[in-house]
Every structure is written in C-alpha cells, then in structure tokens.
ModelCIF file with pLDDT and N, C-alpha, C, O atoms, coordinates in Angstrom:
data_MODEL
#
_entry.id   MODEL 
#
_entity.id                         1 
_entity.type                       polymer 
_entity.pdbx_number_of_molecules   1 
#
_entity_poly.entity_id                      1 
_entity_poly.type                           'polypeptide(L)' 
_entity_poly.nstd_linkage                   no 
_entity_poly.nstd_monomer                   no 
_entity_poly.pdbx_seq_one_letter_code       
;(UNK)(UNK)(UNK)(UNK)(UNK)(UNK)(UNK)(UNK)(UNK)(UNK)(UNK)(UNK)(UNK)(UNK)(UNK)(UNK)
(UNK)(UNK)(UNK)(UNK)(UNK)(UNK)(UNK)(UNK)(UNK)(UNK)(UNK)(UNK)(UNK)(UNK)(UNK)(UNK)
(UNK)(UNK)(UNK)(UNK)(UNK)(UNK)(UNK)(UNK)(UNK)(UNK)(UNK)(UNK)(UNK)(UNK)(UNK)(UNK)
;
_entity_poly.pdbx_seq_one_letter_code_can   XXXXXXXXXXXXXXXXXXXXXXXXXXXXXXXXXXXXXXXXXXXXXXXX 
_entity_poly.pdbx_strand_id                 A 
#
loop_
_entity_poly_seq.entity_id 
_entity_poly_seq.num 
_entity_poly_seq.mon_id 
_entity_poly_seq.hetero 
1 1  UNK n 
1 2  UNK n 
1 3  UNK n 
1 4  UNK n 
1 5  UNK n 
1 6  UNK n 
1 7  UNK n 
1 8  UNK n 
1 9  UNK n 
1 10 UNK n 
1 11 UNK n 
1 12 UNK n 
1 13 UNK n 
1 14 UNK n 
1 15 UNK n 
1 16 UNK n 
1 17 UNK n 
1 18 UNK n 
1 19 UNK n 
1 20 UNK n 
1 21 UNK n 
1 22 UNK n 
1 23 UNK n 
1 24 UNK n 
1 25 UNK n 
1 26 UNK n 
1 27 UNK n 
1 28 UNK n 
1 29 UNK n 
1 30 UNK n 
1 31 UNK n 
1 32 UNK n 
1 33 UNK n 
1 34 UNK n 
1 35 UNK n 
1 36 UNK n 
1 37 UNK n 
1 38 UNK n 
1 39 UNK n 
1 40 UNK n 
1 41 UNK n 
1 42 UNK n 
1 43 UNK n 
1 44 UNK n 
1 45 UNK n 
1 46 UNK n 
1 47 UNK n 
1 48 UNK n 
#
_struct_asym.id          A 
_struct_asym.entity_id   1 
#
loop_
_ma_qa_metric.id 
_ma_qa_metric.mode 
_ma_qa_metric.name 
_ma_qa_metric.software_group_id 
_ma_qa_metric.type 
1 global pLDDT . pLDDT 
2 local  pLDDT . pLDDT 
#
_ma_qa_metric_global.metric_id      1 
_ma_qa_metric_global.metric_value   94.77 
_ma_qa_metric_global.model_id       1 
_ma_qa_metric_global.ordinal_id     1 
#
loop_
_ma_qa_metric_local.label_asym_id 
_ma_qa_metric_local.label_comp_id 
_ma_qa_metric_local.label_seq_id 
_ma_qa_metric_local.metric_id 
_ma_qa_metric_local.metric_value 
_ma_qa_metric_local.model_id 
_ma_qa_metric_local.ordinal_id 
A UNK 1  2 93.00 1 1  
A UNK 2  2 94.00 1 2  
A UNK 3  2 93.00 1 3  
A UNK 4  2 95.00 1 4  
A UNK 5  2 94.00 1 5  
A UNK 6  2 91.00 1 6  
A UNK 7  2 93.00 1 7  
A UNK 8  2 94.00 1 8  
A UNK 9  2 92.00 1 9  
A UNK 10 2 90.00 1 10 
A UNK 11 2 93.00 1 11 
A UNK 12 2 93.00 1 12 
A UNK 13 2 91.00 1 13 
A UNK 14 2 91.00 1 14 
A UNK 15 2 93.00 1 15 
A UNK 16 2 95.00 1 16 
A UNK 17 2 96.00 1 17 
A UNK 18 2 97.00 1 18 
A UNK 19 2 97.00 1 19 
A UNK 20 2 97.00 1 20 
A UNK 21 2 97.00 1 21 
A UNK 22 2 97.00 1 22 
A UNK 23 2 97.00 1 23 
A UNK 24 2 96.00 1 24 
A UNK 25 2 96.00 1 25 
A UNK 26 2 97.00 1 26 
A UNK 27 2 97.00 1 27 
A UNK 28 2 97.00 1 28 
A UNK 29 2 98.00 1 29 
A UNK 30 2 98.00 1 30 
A UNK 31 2 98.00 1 31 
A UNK 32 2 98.00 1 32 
A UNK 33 2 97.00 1 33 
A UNK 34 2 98.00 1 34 
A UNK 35 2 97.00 1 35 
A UNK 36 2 96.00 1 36 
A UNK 37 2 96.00 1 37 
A UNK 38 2 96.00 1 38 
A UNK 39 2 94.00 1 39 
A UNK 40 2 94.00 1 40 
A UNK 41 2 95.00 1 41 
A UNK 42 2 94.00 1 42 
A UNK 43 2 92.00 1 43 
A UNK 44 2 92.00 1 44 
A UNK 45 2 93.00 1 45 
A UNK 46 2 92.00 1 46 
A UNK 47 2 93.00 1 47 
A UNK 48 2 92.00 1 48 
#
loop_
_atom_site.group_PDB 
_atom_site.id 
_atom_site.type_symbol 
_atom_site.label_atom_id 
_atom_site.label_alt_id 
_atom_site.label_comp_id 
_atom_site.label_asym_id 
_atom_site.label_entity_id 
_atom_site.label_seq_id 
_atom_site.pdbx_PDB_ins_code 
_atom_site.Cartn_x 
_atom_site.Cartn_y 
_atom_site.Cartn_z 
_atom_site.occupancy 
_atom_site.B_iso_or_equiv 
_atom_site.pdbx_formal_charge 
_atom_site.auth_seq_id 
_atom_site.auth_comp_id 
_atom_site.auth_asym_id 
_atom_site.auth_atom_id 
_atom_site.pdbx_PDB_model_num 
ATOM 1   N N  . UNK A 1 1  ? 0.845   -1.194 0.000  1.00 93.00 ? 1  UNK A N  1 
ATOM 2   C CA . UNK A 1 1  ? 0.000   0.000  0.000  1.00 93.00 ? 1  UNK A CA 1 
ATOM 3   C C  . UNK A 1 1  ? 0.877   1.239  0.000  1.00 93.00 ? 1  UNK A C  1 
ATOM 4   O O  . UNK A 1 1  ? 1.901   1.179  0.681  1.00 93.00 ? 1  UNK A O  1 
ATOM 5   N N  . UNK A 1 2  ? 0.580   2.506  -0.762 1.00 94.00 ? 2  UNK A N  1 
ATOM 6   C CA . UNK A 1 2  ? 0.995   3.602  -0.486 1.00 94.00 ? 2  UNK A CA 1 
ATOM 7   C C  . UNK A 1 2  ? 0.711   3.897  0.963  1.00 94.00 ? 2  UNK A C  1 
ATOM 8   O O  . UNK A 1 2  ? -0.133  3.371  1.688  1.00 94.00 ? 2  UNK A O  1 
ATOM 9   N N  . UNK A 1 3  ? 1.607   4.867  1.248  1.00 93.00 ? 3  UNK A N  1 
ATOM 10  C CA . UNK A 1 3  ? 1.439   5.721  2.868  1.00 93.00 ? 3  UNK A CA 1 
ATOM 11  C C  . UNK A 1 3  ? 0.143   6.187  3.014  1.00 93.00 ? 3  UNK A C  1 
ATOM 12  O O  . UNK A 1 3  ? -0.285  6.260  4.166  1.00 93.00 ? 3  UNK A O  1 
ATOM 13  N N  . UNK A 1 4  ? -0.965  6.700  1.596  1.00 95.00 ? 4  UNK A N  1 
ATOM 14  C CA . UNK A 1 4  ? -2.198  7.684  1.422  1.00 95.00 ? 4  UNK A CA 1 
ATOM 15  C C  . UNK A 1 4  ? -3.067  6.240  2.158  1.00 95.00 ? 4  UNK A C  1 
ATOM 16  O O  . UNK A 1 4  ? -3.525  6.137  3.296  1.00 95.00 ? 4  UNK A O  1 
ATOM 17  N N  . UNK A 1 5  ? -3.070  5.322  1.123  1.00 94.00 ? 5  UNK A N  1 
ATOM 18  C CA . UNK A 1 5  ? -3.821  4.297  1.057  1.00 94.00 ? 5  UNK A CA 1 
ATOM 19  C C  . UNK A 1 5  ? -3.587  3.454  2.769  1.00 94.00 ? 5  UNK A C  1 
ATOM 20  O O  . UNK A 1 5  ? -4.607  3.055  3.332  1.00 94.00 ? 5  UNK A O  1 
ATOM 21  N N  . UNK A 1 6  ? -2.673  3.323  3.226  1.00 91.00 ? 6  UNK A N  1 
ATOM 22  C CA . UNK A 1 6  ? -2.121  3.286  4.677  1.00 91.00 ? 6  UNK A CA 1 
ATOM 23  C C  . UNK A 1 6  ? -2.971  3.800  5.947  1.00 91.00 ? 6  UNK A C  1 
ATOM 24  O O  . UNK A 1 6  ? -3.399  3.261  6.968  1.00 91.00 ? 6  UNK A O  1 
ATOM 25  N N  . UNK A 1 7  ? -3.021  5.341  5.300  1.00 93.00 ? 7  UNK A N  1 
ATOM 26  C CA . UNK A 1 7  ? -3.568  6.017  6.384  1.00 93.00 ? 7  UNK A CA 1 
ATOM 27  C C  . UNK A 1 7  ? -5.047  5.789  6.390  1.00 93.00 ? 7  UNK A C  1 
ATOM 28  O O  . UNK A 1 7  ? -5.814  5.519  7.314  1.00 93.00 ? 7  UNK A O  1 
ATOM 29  N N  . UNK A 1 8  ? -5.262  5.993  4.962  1.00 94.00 ? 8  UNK A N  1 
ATOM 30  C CA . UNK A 1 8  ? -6.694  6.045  5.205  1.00 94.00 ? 8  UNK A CA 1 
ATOM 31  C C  . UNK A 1 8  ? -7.515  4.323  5.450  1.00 94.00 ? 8  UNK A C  1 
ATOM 32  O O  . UNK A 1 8  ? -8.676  4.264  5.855  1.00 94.00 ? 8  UNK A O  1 
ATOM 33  N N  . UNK A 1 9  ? -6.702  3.049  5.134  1.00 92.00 ? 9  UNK A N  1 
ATOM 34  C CA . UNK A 1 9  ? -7.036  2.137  5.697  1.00 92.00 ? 9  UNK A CA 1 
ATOM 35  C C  . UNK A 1 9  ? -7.045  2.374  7.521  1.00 92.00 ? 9  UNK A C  1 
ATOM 36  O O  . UNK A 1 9  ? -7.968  2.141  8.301  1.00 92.00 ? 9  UNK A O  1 
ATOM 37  N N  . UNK A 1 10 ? -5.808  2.858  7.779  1.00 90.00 ? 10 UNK A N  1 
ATOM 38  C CA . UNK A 1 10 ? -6.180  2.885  9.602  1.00 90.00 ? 10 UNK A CA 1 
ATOM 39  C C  . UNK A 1 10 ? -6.958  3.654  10.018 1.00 90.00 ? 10 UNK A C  1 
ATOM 40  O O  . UNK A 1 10 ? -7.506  3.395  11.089 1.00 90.00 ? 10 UNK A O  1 
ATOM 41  N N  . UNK A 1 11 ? -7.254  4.790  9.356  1.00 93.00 ? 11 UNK A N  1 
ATOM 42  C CA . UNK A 1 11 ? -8.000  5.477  10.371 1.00 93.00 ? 11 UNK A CA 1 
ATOM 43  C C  . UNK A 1 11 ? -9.345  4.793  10.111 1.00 93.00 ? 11 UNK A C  1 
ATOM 44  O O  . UNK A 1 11 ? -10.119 4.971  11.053 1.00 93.00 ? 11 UNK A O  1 
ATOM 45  N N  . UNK A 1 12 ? -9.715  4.259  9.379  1.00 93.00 ? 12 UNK A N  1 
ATOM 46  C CA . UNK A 1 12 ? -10.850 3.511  8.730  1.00 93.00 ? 12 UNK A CA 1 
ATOM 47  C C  . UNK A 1 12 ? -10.790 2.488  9.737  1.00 93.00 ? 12 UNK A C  1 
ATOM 48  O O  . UNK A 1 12 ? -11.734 2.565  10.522 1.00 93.00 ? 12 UNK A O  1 
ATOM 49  N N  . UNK A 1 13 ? -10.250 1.864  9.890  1.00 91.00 ? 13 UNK A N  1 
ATOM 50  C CA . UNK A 1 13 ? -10.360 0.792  10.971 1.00 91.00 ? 13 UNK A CA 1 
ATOM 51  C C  . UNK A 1 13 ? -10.094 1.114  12.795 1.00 91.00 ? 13 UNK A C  1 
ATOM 52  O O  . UNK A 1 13 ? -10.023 0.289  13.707 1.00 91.00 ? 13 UNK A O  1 
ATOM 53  N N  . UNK A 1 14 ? -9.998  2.525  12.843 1.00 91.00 ? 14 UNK A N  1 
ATOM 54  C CA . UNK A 1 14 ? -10.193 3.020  13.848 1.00 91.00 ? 14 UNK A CA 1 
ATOM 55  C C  . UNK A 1 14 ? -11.572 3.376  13.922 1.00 91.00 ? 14 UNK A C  1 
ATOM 56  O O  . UNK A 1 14 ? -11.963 3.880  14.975 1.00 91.00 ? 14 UNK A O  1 
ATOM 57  N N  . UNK A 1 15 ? -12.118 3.257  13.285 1.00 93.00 ? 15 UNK A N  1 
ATOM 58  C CA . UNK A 1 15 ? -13.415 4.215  13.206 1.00 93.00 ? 15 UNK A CA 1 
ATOM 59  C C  . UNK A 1 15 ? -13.931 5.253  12.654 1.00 93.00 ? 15 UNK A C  1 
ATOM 60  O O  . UNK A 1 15 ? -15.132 5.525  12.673 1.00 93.00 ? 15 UNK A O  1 
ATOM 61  N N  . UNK A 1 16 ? -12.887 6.028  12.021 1.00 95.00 ? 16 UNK A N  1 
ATOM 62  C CA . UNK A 1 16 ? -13.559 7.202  11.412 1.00 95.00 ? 16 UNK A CA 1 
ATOM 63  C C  . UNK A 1 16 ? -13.746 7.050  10.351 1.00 95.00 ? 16 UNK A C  1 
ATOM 64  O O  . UNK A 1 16 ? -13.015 6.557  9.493  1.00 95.00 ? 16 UNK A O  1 
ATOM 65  N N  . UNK A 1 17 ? -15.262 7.664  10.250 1.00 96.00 ? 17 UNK A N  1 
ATOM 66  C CA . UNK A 1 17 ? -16.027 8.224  9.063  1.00 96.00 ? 17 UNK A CA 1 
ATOM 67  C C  . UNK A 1 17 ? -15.058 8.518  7.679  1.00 96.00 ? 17 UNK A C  1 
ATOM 68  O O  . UNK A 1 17 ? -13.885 8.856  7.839  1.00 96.00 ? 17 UNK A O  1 
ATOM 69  N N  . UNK A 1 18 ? -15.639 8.363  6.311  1.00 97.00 ? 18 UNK A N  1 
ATOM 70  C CA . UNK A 1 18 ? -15.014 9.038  5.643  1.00 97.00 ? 18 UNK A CA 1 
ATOM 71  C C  . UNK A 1 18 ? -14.787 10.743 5.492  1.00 97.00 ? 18 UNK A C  1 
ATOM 72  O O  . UNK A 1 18 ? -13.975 11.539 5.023  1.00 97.00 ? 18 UNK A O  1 
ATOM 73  N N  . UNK A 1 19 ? -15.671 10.726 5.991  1.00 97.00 ? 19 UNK A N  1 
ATOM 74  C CA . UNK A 1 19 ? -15.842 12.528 5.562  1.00 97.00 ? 19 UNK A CA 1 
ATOM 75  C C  . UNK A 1 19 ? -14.659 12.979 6.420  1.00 97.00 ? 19 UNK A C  1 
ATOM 76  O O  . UNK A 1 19 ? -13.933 13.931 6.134  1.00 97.00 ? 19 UNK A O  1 
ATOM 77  N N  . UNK A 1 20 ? -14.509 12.033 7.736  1.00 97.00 ? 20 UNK A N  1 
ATOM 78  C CA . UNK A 1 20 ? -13.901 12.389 8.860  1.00 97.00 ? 20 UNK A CA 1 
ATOM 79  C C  . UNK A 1 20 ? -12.303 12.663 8.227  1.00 97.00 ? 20 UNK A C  1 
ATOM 80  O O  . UNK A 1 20 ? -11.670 13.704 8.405  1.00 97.00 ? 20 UNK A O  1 
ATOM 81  N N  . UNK A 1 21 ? -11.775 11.351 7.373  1.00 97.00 ? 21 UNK A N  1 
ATOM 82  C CA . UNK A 1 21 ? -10.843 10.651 7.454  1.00 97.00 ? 21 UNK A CA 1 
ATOM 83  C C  . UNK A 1 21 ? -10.348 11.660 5.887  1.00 97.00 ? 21 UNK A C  1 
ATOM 84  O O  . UNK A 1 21 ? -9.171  11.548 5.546  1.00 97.00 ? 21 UNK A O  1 
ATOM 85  N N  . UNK A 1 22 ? -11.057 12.368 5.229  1.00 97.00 ? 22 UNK A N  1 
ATOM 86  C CA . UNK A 1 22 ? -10.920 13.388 3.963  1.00 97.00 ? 22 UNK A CA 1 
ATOM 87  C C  . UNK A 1 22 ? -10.445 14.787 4.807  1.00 97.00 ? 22 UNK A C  1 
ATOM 88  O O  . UNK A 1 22 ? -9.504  15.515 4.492  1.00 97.00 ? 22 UNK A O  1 
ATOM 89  N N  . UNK A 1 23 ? -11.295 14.948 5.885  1.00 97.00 ? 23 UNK A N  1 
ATOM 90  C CA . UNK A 1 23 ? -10.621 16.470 6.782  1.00 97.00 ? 23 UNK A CA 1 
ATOM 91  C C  . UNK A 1 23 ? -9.421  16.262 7.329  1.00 97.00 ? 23 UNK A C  1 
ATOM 92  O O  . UNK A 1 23 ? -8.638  17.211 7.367  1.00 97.00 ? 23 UNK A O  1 
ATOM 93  N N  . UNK A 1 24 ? -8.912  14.575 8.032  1.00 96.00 ? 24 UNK A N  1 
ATOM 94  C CA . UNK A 1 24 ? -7.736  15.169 8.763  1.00 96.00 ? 24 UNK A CA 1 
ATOM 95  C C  . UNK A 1 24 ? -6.630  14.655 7.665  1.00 96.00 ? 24 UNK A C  1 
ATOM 96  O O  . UNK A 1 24 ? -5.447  14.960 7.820  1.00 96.00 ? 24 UNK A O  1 
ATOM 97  N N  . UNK A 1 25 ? -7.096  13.800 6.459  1.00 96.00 ? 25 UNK A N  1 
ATOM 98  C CA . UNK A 1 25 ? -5.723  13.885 5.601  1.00 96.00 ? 25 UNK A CA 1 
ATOM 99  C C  . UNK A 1 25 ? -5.536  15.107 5.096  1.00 96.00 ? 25 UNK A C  1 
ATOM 100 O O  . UNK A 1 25 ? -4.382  15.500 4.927  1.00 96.00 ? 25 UNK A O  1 
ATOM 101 N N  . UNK A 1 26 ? -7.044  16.227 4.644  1.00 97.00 ? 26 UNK A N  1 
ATOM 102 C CA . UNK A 1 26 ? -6.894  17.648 4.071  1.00 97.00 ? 26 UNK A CA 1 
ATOM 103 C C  . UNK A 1 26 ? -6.944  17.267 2.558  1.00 97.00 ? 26 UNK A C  1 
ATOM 104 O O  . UNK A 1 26 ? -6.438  17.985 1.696  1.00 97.00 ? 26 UNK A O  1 
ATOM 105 N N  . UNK A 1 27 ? -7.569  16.123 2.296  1.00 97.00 ? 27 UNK A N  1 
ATOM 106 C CA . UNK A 1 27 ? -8.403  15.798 0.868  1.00 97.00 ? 27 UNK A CA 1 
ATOM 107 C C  . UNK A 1 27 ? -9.223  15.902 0.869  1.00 97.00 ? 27 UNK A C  1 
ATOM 108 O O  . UNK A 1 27 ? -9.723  16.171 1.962  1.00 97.00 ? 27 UNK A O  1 
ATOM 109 N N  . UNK A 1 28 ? -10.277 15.773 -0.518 1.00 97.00 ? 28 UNK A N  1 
ATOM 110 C CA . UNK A 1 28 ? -11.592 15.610 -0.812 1.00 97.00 ? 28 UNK A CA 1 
ATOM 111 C C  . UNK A 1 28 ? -11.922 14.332 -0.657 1.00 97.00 ? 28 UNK A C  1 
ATOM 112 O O  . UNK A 1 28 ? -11.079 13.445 -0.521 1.00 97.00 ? 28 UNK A O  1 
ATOM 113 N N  . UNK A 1 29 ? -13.297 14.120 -0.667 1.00 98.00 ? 29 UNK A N  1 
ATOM 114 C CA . UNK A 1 29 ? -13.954 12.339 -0.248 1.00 98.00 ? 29 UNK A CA 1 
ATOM 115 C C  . UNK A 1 29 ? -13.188 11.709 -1.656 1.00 98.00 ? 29 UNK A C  1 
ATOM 116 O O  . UNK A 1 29 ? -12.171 11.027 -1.785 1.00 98.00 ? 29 UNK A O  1 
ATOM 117 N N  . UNK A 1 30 ? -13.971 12.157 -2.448 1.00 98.00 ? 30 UNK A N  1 
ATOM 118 C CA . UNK A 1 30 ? -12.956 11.365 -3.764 1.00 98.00 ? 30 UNK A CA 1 
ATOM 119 C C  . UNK A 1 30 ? -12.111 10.502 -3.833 1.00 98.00 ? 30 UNK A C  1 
ATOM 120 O O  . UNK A 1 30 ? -12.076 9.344  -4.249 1.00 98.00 ? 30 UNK A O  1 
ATOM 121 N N  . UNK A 1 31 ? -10.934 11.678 -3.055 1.00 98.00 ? 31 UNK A N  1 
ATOM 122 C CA . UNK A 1 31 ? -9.506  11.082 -2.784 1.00 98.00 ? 31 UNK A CA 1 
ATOM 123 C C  . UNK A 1 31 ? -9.417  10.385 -1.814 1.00 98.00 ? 31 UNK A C  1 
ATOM 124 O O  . UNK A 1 31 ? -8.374  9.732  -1.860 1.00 98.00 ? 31 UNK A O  1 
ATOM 125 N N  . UNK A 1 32 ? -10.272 10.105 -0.541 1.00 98.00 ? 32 UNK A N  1 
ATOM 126 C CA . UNK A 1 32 ? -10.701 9.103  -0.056 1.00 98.00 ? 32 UNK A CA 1 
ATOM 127 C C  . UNK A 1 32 ? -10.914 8.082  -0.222 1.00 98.00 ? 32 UNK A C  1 
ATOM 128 O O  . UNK A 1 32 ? -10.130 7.188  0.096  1.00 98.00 ? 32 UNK A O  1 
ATOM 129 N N  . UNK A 1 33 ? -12.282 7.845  -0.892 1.00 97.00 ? 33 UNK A N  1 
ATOM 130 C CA . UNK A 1 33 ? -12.469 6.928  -1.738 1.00 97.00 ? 33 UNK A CA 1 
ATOM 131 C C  . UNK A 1 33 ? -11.542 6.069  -2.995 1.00 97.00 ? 33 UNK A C  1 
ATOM 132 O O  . UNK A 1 33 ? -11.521 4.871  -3.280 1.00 97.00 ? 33 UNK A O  1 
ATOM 133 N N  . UNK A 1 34 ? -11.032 6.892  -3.402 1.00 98.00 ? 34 UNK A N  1 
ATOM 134 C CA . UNK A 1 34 ? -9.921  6.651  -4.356 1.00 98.00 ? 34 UNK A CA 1 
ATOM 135 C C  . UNK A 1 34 ? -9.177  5.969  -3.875 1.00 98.00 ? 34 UNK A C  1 
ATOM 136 O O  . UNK A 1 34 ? -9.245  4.861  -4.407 1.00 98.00 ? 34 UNK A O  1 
ATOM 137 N N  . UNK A 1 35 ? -8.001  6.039  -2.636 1.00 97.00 ? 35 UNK A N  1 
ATOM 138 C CA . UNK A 1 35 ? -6.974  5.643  -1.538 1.00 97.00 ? 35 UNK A CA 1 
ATOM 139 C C  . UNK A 1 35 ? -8.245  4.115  -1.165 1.00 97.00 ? 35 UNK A C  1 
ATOM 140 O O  . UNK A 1 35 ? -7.695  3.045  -1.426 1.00 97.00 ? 35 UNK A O  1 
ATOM 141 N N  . UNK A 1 36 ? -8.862  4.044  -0.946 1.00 96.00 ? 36 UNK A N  1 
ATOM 142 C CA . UNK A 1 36 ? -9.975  3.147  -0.468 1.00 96.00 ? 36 UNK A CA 1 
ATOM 143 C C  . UNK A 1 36 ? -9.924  1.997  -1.914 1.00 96.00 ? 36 UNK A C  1 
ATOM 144 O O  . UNK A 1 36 ? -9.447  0.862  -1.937 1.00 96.00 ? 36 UNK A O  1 
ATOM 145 N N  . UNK A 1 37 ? -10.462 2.616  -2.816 1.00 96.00 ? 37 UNK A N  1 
ATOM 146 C CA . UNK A 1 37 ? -10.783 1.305  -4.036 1.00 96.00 ? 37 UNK A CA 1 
ATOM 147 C C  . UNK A 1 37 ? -8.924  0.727  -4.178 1.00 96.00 ? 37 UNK A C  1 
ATOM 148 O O  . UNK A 1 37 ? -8.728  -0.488 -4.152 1.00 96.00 ? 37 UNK A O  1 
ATOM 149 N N  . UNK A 1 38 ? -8.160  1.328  -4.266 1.00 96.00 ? 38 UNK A N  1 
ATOM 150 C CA . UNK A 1 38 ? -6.697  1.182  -4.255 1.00 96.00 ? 38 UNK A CA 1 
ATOM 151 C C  . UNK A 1 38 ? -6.086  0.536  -3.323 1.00 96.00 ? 38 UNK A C  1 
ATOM 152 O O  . UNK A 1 38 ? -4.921  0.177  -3.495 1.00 96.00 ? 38 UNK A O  1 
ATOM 153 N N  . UNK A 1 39 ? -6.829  0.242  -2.050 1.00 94.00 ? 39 UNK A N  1 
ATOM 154 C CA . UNK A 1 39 ? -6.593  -0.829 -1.006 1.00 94.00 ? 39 UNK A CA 1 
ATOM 155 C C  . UNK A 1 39 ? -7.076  -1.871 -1.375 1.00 94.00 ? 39 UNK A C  1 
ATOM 156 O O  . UNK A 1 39 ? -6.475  -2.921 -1.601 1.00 94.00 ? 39 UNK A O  1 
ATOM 157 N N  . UNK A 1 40 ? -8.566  -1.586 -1.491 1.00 94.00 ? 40 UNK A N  1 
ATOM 158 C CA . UNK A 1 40 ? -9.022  -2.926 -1.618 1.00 94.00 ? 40 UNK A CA 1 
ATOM 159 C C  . UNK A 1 40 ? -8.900  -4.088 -2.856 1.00 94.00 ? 40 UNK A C  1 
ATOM 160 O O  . UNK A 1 40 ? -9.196  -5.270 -3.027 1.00 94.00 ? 40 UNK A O  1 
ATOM 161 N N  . UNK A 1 41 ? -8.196  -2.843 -3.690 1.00 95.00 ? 41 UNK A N  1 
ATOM 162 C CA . UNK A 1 41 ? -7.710  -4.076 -4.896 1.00 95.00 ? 41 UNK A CA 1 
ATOM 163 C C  . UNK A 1 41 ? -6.679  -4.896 -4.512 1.00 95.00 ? 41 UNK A C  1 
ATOM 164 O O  . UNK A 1 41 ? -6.668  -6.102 -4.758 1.00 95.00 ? 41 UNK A O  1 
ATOM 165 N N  . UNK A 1 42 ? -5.579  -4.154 -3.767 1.00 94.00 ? 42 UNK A N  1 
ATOM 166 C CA . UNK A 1 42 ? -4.087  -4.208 -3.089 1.00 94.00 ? 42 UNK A CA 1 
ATOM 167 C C  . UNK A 1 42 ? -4.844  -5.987 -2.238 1.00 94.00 ? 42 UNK A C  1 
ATOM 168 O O  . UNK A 1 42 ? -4.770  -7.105 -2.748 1.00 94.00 ? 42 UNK A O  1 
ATOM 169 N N  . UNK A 1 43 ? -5.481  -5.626 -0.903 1.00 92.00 ? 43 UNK A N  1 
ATOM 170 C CA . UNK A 1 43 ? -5.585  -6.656 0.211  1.00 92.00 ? 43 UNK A CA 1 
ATOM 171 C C  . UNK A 1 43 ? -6.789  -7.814 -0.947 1.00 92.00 ? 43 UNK A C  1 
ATOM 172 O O  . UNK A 1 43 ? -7.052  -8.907 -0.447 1.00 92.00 ? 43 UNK A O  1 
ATOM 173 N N  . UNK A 1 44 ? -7.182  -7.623 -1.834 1.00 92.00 ? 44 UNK A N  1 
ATOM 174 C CA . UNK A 1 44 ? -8.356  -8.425 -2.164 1.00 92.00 ? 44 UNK A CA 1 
ATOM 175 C C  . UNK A 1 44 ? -9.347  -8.176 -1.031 1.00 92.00 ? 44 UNK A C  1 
ATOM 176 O O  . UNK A 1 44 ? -9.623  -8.976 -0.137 1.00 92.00 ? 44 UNK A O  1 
ATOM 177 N N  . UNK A 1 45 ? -9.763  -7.143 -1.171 1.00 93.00 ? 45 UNK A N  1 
ATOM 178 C CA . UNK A 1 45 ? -11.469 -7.556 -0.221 1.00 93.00 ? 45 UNK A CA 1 
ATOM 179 C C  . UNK A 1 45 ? -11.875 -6.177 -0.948 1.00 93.00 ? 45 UNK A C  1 
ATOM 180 O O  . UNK A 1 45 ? -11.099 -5.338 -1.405 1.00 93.00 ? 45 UNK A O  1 
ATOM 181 N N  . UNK A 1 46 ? -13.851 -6.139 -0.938 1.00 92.00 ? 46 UNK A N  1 
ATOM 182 C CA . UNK A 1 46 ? -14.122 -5.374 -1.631 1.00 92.00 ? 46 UNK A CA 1 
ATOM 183 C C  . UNK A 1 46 ? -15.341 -4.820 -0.934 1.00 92.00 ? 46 UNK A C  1 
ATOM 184 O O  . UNK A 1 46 ? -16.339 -4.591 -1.617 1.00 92.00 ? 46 UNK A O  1 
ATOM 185 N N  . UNK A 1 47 ? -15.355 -4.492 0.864  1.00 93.00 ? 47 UNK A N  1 
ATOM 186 C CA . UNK A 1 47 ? -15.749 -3.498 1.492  1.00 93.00 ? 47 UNK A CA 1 
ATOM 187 C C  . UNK A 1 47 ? -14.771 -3.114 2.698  1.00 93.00 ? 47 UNK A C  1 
ATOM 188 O O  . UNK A 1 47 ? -13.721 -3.582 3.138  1.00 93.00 ? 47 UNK A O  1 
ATOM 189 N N  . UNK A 1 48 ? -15.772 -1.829 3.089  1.00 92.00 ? 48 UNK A N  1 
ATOM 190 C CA . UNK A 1 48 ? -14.942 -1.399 4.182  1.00 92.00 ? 48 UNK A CA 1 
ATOM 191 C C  . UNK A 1 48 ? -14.777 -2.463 5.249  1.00 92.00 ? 48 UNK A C  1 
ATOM 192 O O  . UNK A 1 48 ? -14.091 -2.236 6.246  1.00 92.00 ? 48 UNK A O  1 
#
C-alpha cells in the first residue's frame, strides 16, 4: 500500500467516518475513496 492508502485504511479501521478521514488527511472524499478502491484491490477484499 501507499502511505495515502495506509492512512486512510487505519483510520478507517479506527473508526472514522469518511468525511472524517478526507478532513484530517486535508483531501476531498474522492480522494478518499480513491486511496480506499486502491486498497481494496491491493488486500483483495471489496468493502470497508
């Protein structure tokens, strides 16, 4: 995984929200989401 895709897997598995997890990287959901489909191709699984 990239470091983006990294973070936003942990904080995701900490609990926070996306919207949450787009304010404290200082991206848009998009790029959230984006970092997100880019994991889950990475680990093979295809939800949060």
């Amino acid at each position: 995984l990239t470091q983006r895709e990294a973070d936003v897997a942990c904080l995701l598995a900490s609990g926070v929200q996306l919207n949450a997890i787009a304010a404290a990287l200082d991206v848009g959901l998009g790029t959230v989401r984006f970092h997100l489909k880019q994991a889950y191709q990475k680990t093979g699984t295809n939800s949060q």
